[in-house]
C-alpha atoms as a PDB file:
ATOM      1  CA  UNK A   1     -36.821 -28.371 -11.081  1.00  0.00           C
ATOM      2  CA  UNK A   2     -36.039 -27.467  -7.471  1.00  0.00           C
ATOM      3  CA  UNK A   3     -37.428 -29.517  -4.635  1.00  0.00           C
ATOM      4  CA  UNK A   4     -38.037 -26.219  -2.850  1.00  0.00           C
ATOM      5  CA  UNK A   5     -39.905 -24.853  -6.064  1.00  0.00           C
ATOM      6  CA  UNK A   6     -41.948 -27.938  -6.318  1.00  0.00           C
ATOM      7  CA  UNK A   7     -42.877 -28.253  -2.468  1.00  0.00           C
ATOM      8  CA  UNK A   8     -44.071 -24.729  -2.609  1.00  0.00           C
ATOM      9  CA  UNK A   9     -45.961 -25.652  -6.039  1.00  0.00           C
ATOM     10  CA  UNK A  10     -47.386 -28.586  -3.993  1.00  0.00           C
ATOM     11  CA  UNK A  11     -48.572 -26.981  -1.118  1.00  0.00           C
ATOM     12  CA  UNK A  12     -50.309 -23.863  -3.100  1.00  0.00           C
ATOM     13  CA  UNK A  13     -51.926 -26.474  -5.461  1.00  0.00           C
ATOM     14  CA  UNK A  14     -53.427 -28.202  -2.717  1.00  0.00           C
ATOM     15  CA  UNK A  15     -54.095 -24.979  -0.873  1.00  0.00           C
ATOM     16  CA  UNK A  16     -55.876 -23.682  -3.196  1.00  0.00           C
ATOM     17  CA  UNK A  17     -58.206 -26.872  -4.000  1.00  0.00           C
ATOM     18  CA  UNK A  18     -58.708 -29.731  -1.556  1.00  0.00           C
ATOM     19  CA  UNK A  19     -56.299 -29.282   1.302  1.00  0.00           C
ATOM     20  CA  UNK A  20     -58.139 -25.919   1.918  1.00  0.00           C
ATOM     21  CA  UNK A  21     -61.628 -28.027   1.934  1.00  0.00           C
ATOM     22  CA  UNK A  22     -59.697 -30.496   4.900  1.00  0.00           C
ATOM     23  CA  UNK A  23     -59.444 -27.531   6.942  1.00  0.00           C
ATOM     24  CA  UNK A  24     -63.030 -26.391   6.072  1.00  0.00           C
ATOM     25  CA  UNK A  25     -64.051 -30.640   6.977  1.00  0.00           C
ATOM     26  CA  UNK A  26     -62.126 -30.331  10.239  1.00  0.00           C
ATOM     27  CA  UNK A  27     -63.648 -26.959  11.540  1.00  0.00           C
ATOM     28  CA  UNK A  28     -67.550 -28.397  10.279  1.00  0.00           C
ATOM     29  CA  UNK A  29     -66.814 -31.561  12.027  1.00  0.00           C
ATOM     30  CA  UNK A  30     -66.154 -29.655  15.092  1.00  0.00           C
ATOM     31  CA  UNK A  31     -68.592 -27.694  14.944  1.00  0.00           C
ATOM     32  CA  UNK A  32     -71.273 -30.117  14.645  1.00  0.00           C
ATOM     33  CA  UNK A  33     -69.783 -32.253  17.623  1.00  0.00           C
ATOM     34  CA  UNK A  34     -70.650 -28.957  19.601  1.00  0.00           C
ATOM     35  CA  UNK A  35     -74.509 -29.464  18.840  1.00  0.00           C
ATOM     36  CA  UNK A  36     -76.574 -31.065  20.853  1.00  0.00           C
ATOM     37  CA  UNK A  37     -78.088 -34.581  19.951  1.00  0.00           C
ATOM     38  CA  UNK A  38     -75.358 -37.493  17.916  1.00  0.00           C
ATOM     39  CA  UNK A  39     -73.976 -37.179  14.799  1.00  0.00           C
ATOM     40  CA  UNK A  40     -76.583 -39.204  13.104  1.00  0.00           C
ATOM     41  CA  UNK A  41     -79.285 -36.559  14.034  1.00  0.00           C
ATOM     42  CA  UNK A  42     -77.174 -33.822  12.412  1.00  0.00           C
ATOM     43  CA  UNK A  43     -77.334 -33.824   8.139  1.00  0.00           C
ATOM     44  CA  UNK A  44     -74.538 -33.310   5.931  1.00  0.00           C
ATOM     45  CA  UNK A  45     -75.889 -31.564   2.646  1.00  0.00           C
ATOM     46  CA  UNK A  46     -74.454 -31.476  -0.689  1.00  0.00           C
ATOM     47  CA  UNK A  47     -75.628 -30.228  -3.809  1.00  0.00           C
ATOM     48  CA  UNK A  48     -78.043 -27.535  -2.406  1.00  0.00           C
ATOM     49  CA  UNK A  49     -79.751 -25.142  -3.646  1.00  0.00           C
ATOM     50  CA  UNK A  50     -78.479 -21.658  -4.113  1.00  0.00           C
ATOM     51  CA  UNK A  51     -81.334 -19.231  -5.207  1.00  0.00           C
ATOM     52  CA  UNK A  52     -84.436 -20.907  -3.843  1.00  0.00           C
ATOM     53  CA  UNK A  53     -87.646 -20.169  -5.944  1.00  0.00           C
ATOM     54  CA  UNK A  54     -85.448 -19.032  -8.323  1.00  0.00           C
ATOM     55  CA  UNK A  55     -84.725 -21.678 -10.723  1.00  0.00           C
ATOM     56  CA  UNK A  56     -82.423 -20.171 -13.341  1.00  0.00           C
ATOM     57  CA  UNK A  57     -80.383 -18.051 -11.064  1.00  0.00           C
ATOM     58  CA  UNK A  58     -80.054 -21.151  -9.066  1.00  0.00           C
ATOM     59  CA  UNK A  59     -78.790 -22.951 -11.989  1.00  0.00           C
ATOM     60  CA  UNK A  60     -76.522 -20.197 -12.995  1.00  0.00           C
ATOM     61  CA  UNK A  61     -74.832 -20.524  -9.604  1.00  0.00           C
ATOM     62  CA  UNK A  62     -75.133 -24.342  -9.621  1.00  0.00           C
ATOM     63  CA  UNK A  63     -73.151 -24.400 -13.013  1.00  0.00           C
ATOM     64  CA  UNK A  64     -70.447 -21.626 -11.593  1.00  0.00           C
ATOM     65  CA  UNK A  65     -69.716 -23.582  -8.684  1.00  0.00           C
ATOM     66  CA  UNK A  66     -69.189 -26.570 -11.153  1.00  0.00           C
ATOM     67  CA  UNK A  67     -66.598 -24.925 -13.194  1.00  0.00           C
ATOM     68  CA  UNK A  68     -65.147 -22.828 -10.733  1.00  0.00           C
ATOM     69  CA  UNK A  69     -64.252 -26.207  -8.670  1.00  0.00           C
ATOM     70  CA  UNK A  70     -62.743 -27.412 -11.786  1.00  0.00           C
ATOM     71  CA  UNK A  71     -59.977 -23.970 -11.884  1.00  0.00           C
ATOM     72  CA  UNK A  72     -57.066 -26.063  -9.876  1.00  0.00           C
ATOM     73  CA  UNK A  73     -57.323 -29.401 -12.465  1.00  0.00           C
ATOM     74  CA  UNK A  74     -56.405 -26.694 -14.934  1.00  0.00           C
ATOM     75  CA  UNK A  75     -53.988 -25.413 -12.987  1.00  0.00           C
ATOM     76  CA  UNK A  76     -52.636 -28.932 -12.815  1.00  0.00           C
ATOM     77  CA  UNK A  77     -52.874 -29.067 -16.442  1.00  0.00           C
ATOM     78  CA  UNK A  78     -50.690 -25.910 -16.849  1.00  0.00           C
ATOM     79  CA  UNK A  79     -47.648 -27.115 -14.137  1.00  0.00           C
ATOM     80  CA  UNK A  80     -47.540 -30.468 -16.128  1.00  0.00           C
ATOM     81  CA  UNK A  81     -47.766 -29.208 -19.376  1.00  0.00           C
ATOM     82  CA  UNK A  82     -44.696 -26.362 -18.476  1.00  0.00           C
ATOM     83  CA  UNK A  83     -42.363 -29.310 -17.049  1.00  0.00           C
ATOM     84  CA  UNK A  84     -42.920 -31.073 -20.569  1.00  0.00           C
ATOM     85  CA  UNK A  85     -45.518 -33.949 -19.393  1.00  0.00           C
ATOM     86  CA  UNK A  86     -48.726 -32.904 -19.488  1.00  0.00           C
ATOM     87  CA  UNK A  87     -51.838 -35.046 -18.328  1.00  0.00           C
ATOM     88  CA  UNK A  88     -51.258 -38.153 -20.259  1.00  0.00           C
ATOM     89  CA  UNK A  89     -47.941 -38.483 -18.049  1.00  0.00           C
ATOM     90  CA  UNK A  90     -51.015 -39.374 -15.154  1.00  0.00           C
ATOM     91  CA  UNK A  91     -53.252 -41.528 -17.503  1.00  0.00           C
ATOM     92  CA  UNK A  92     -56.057 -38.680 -17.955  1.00  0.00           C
ATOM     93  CA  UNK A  93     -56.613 -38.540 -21.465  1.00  0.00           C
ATOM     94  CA  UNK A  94     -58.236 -40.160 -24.432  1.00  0.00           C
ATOM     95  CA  UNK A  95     -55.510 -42.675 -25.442  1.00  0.00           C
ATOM     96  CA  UNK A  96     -57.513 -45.762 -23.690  1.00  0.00           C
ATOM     97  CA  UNK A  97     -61.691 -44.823 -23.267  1.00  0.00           C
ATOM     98  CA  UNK A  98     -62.700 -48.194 -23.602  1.00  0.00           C
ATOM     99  CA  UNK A  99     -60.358 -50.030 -20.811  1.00  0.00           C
ATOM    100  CA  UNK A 100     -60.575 -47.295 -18.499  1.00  0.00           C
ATOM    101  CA  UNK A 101     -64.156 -46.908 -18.470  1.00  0.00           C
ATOM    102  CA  UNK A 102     -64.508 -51.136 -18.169  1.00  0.00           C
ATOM    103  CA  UNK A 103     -62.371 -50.844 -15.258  1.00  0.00           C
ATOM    104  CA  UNK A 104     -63.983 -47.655 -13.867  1.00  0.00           C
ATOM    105  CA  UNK A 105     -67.520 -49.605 -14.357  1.00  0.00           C
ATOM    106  CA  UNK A 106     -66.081 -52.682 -12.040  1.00  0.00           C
ATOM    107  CA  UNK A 107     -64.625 -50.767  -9.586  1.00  0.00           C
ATOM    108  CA  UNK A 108     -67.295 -48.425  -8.437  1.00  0.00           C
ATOM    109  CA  UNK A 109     -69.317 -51.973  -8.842  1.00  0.00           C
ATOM    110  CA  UNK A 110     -67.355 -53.712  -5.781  1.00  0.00           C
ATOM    111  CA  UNK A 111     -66.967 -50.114  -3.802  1.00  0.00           C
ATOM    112  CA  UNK A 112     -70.703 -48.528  -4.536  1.00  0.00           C
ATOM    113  CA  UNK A 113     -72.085 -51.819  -2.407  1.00  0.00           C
ATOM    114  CA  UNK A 114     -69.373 -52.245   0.596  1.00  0.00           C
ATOM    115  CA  UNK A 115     -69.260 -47.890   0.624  1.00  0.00           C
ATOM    116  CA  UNK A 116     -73.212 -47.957   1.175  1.00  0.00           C
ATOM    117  CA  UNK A 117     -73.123 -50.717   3.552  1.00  0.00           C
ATOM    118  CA  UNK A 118     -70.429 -49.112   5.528  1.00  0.00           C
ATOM    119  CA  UNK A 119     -71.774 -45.548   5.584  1.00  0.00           C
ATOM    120  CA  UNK A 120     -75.347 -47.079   6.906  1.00  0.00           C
ATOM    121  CA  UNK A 121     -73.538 -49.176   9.727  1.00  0.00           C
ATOM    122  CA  UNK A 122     -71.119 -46.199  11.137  1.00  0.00           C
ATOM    123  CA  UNK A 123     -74.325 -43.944  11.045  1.00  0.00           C
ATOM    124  CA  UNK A 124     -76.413 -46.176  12.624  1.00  0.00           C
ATOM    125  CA  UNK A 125     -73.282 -46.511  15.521  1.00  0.00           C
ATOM    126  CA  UNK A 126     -73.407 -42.969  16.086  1.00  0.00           C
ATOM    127  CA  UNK A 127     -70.197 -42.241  14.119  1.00  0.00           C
ATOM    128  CA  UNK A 128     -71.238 -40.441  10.951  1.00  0.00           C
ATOM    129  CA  UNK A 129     -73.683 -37.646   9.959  1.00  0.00           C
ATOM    130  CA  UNK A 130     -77.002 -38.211   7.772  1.00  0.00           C
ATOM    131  CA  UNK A 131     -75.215 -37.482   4.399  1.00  0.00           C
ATOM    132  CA  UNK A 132     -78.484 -35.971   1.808  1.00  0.00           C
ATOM    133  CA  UNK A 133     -76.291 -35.786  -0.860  1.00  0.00           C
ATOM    134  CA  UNK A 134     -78.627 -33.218  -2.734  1.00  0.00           C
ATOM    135  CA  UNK A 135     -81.480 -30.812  -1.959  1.00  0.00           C
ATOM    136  CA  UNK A 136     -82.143 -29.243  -5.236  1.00  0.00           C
ATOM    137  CA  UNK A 137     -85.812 -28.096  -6.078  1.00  0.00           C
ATOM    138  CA  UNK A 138     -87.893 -30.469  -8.259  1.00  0.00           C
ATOM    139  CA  UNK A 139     -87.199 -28.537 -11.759  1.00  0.00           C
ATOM    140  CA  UNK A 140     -85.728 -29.873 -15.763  1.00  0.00           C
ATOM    141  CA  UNK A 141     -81.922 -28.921 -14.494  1.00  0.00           C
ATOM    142  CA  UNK A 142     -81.555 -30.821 -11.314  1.00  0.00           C
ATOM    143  CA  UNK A 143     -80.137 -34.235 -12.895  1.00  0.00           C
ATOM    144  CA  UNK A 144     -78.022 -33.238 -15.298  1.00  0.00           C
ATOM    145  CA  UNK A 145     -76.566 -30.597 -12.951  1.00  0.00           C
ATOM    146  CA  UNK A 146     -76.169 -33.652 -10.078  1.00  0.00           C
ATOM    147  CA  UNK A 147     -74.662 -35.437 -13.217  1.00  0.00           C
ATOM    148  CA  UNK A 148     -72.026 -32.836 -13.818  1.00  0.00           C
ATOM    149  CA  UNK A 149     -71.166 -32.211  -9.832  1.00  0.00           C
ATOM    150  CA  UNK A 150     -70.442 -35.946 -10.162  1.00  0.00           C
ATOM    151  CA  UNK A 151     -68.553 -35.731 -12.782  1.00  0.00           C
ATOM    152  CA  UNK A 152     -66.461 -32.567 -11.467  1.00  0.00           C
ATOM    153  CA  UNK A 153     -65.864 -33.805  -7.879  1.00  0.00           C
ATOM    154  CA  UNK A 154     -64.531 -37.134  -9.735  1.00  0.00           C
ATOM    155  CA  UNK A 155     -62.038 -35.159 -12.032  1.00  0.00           C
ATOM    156  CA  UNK A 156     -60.909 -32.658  -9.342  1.00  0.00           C
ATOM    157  CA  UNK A 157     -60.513 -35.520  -6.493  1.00  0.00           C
ATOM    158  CA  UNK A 158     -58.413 -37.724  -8.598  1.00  0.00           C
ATOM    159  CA  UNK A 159     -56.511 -35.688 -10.777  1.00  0.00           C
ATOM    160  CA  UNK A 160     -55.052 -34.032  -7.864  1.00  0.00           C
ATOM    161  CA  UNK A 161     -54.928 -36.192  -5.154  1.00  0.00           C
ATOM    162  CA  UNK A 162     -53.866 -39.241  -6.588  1.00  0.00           C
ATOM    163  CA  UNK A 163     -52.205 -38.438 -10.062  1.00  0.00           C
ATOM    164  CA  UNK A 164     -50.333 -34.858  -9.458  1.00  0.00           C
ATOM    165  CA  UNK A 165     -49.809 -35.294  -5.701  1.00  0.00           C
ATOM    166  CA  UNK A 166     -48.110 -39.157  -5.990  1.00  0.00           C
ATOM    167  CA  UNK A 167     -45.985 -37.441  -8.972  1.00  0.00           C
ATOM    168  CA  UNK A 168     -45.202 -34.250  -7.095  1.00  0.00           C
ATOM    169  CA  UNK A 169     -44.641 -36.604  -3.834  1.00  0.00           C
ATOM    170  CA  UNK A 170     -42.305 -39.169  -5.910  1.00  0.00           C
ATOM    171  CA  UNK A 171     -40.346 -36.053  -7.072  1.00  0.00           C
ATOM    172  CA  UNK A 172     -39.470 -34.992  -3.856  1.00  0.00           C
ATOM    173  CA  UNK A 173     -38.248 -38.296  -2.551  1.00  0.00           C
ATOM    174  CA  UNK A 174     -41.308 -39.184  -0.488  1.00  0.00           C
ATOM    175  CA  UNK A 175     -41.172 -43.368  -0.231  1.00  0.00           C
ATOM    176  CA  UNK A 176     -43.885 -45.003  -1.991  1.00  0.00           C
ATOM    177  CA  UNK A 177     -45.872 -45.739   0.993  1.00  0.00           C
ATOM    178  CA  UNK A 178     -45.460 -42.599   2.683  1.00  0.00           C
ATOM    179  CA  UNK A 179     -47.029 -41.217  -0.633  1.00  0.00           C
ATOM    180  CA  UNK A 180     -49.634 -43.712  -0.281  1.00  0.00           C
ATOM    181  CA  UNK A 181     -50.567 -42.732   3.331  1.00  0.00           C
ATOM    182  CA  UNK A 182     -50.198 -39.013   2.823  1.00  0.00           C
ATOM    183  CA  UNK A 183     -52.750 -39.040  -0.587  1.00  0.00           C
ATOM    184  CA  UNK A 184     -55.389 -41.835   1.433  1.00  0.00           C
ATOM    185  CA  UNK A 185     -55.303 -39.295   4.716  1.00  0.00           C
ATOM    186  CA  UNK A 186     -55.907 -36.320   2.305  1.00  0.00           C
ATOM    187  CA  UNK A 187     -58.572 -37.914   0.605  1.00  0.00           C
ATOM    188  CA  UNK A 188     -60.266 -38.881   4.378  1.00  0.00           C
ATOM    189  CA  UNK A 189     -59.341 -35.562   5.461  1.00  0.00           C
ATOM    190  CA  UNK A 190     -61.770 -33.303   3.208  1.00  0.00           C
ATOM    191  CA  UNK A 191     -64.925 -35.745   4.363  1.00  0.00           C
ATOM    192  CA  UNK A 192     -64.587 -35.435   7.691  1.00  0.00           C
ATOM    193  CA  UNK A 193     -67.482 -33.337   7.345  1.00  0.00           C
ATOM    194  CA  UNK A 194     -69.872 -36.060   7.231  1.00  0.00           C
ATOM    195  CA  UNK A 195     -67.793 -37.952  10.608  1.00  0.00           C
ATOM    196  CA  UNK A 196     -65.581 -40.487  11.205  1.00  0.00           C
ATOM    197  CA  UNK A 197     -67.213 -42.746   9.239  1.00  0.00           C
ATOM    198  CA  UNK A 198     -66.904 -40.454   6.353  1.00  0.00           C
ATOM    199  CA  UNK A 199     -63.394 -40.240   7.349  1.00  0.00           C
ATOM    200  CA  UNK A 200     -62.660 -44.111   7.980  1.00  0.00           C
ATOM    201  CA  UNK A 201     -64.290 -44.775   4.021  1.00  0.00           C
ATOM    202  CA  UNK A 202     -62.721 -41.925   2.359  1.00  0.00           C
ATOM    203  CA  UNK A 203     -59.182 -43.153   3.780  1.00  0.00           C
ATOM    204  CA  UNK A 204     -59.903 -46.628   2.643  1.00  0.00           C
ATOM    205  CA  UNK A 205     -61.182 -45.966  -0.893  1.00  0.00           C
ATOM    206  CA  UNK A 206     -57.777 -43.640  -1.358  1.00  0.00           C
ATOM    207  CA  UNK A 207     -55.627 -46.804  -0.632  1.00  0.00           C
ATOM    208  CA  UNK A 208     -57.514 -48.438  -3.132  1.00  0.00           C
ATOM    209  CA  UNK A 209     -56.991 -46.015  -5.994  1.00  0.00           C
ATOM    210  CA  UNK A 210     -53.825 -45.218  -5.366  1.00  0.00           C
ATOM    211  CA  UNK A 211     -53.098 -49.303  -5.239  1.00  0.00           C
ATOM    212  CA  UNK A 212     -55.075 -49.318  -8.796  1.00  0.00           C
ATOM    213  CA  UNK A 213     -53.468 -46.204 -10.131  1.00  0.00           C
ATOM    214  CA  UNK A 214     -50.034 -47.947  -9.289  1.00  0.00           C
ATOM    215  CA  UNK A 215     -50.911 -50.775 -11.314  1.00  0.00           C
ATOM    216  CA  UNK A 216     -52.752 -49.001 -14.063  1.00  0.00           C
ATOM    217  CA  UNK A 217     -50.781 -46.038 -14.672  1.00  0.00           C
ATOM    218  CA  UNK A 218     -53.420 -43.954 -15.250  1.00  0.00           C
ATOM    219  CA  UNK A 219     -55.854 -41.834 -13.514  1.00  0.00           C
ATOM    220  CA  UNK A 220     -58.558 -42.312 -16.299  1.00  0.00           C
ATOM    221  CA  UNK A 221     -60.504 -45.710 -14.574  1.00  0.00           C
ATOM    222  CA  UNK A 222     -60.126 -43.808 -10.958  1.00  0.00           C
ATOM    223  CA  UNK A 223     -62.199 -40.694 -12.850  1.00  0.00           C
ATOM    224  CA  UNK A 224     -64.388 -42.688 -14.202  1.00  0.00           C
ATOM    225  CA  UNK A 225     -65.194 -45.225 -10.911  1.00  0.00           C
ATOM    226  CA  UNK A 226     -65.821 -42.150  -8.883  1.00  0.00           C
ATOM    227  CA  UNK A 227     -68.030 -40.719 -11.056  1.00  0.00           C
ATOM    228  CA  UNK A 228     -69.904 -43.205 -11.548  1.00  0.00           C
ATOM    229  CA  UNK A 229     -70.041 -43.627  -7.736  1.00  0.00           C
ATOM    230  CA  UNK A 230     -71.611 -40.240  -7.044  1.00  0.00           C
ATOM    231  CA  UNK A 231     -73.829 -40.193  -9.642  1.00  0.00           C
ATOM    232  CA  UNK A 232     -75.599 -42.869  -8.322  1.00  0.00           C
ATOM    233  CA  UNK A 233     -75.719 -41.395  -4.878  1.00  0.00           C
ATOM    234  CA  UNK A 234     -76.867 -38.273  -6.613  1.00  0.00           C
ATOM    235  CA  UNK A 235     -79.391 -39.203  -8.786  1.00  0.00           C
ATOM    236  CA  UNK A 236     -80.284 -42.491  -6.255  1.00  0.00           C
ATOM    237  CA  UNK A 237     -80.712 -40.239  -3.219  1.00  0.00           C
ATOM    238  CA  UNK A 238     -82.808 -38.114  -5.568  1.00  0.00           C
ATOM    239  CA  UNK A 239     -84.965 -40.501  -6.731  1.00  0.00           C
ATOM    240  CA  UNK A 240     -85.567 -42.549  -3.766  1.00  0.00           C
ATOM    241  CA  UNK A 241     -85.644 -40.237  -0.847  1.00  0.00           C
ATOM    242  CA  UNK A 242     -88.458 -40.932   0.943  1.00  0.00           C
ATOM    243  CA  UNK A 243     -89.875 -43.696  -0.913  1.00  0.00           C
ATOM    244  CA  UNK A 244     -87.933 -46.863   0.525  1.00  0.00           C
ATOM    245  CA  UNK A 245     -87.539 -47.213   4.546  1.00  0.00           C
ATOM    246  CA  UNK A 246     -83.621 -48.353   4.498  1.00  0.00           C
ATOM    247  CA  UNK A 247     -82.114 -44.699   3.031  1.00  0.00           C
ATOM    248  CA  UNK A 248     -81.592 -42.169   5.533  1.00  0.00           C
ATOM    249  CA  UNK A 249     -83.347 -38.505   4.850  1.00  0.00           C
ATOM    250  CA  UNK A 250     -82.571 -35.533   7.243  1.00  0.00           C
END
């Protein structure tokens, strides 16, 4: 195929998913250094509620939302499948469940500590928003929903900006570590919303997957490591909000 036809392909693929949400980061992070008072007095919500008082037209537009975000991994899907490759040519399928979630399980195990740690210090230096990363009403829906937002910010994130874009990238010449900095700065890019800290982590943990996903060949352990990671910042923030002194609350 064309380099022209797949740099367009790139850029509309990313437009369309989470190069558009780095623009939306950049103008929110800008905004809020507008507002009186530091960063760390200003929250960063995710996972709120939609409908309040309204509980099953709030889960209707939870669940929307969920599969919605999930329209560009299936555009992915498509582009792959036409140039004869398909997902399995990135590592997300079924062919290896077992390694890839054992290797999912121990990476989010060494990030989910030093990404907590890190997050607390940069807010507590005045560098990063109070991240509540849900304010859903106390009903039956609210953990599997955080569950599947997990699970759907894992798939987009890393089926895009680590398996298609370092294939798309590769294809067009881009040098390994200019592929490297391009998908980390990406990845920083769309939580800038939450500060520089946000941004610092984000850029971090992308040099780490894409060093893994090198190694691995496969995107399957990333998807699995990052879900596991915000479901436990989901369903932990849940749970312990305002029940232990050490976890920020807006």
């Amino acid at each position: 195929m064309p380099r022209r036809i797949l740099r367009s392909e790139t850029v509309l693929v990313l437009a369309l998913s989470l190069g558009a949400s780095g623009v939306s980061a950049l103008i929110s992070f800008l905004g809020s250094l507008t507002k009186p008072g530091g960063l760390k007095d200003q929250a960063a919500t995710l996972n709120g509620s939609y409908a309040p008082g309204r509980p099953w037209l709030d889960l209707a537009w939870q669940l929307f939302g969920i599969a919605s975000a999930l329209i560009p991994v299936l555009l992915v899907a498509h582009l792959l499948l036409r140039e004869g490759a398909g997902l399995k040519v990135i590592g997300f399928d079924r062919s290896r469940p077992w390694p890839d979630l054992a290797r999912g399980a121990l990476v989010a195990a060494g990030i989910g500590s030093a990404g907590l740690a890190f997050y607390l210090v940069a807010r507590a230096a005045g560098f990063n928003l109070t991240v509540v990363p849900e304010s859903l009403p106390d009903v039956w829906w609210k953990y599997p929903v955080l569950i599947l937002s997990a699970v759907q910010n894992s798939v987009l994130e890393e089926v895009i900006v680590v398996g298609y874009l370092l294939r798309r990238l590769g294809q067009l010449g881009w040098t390994p570590m200019a592929a490297l900095v391009a998908s980390s700065v990406l990845r920083g890019s769309y939580h800038l919303y939450q500060g520089i800290g946000g941004f610092i982590g984000n850029v971090v943990m992308g040099v780490v997957f894409v060093w893994l996903y090198r190694r691995w060949g496969r995107v399957g352990p990333l998807v699995v490591a990052h879900a596991l990671l915000d479901i436990v910042a989901f369903v932990g923030y849940g749970l312990l909000a305002g029940k232990v002194g050490w976890l920020p609350t807006a």
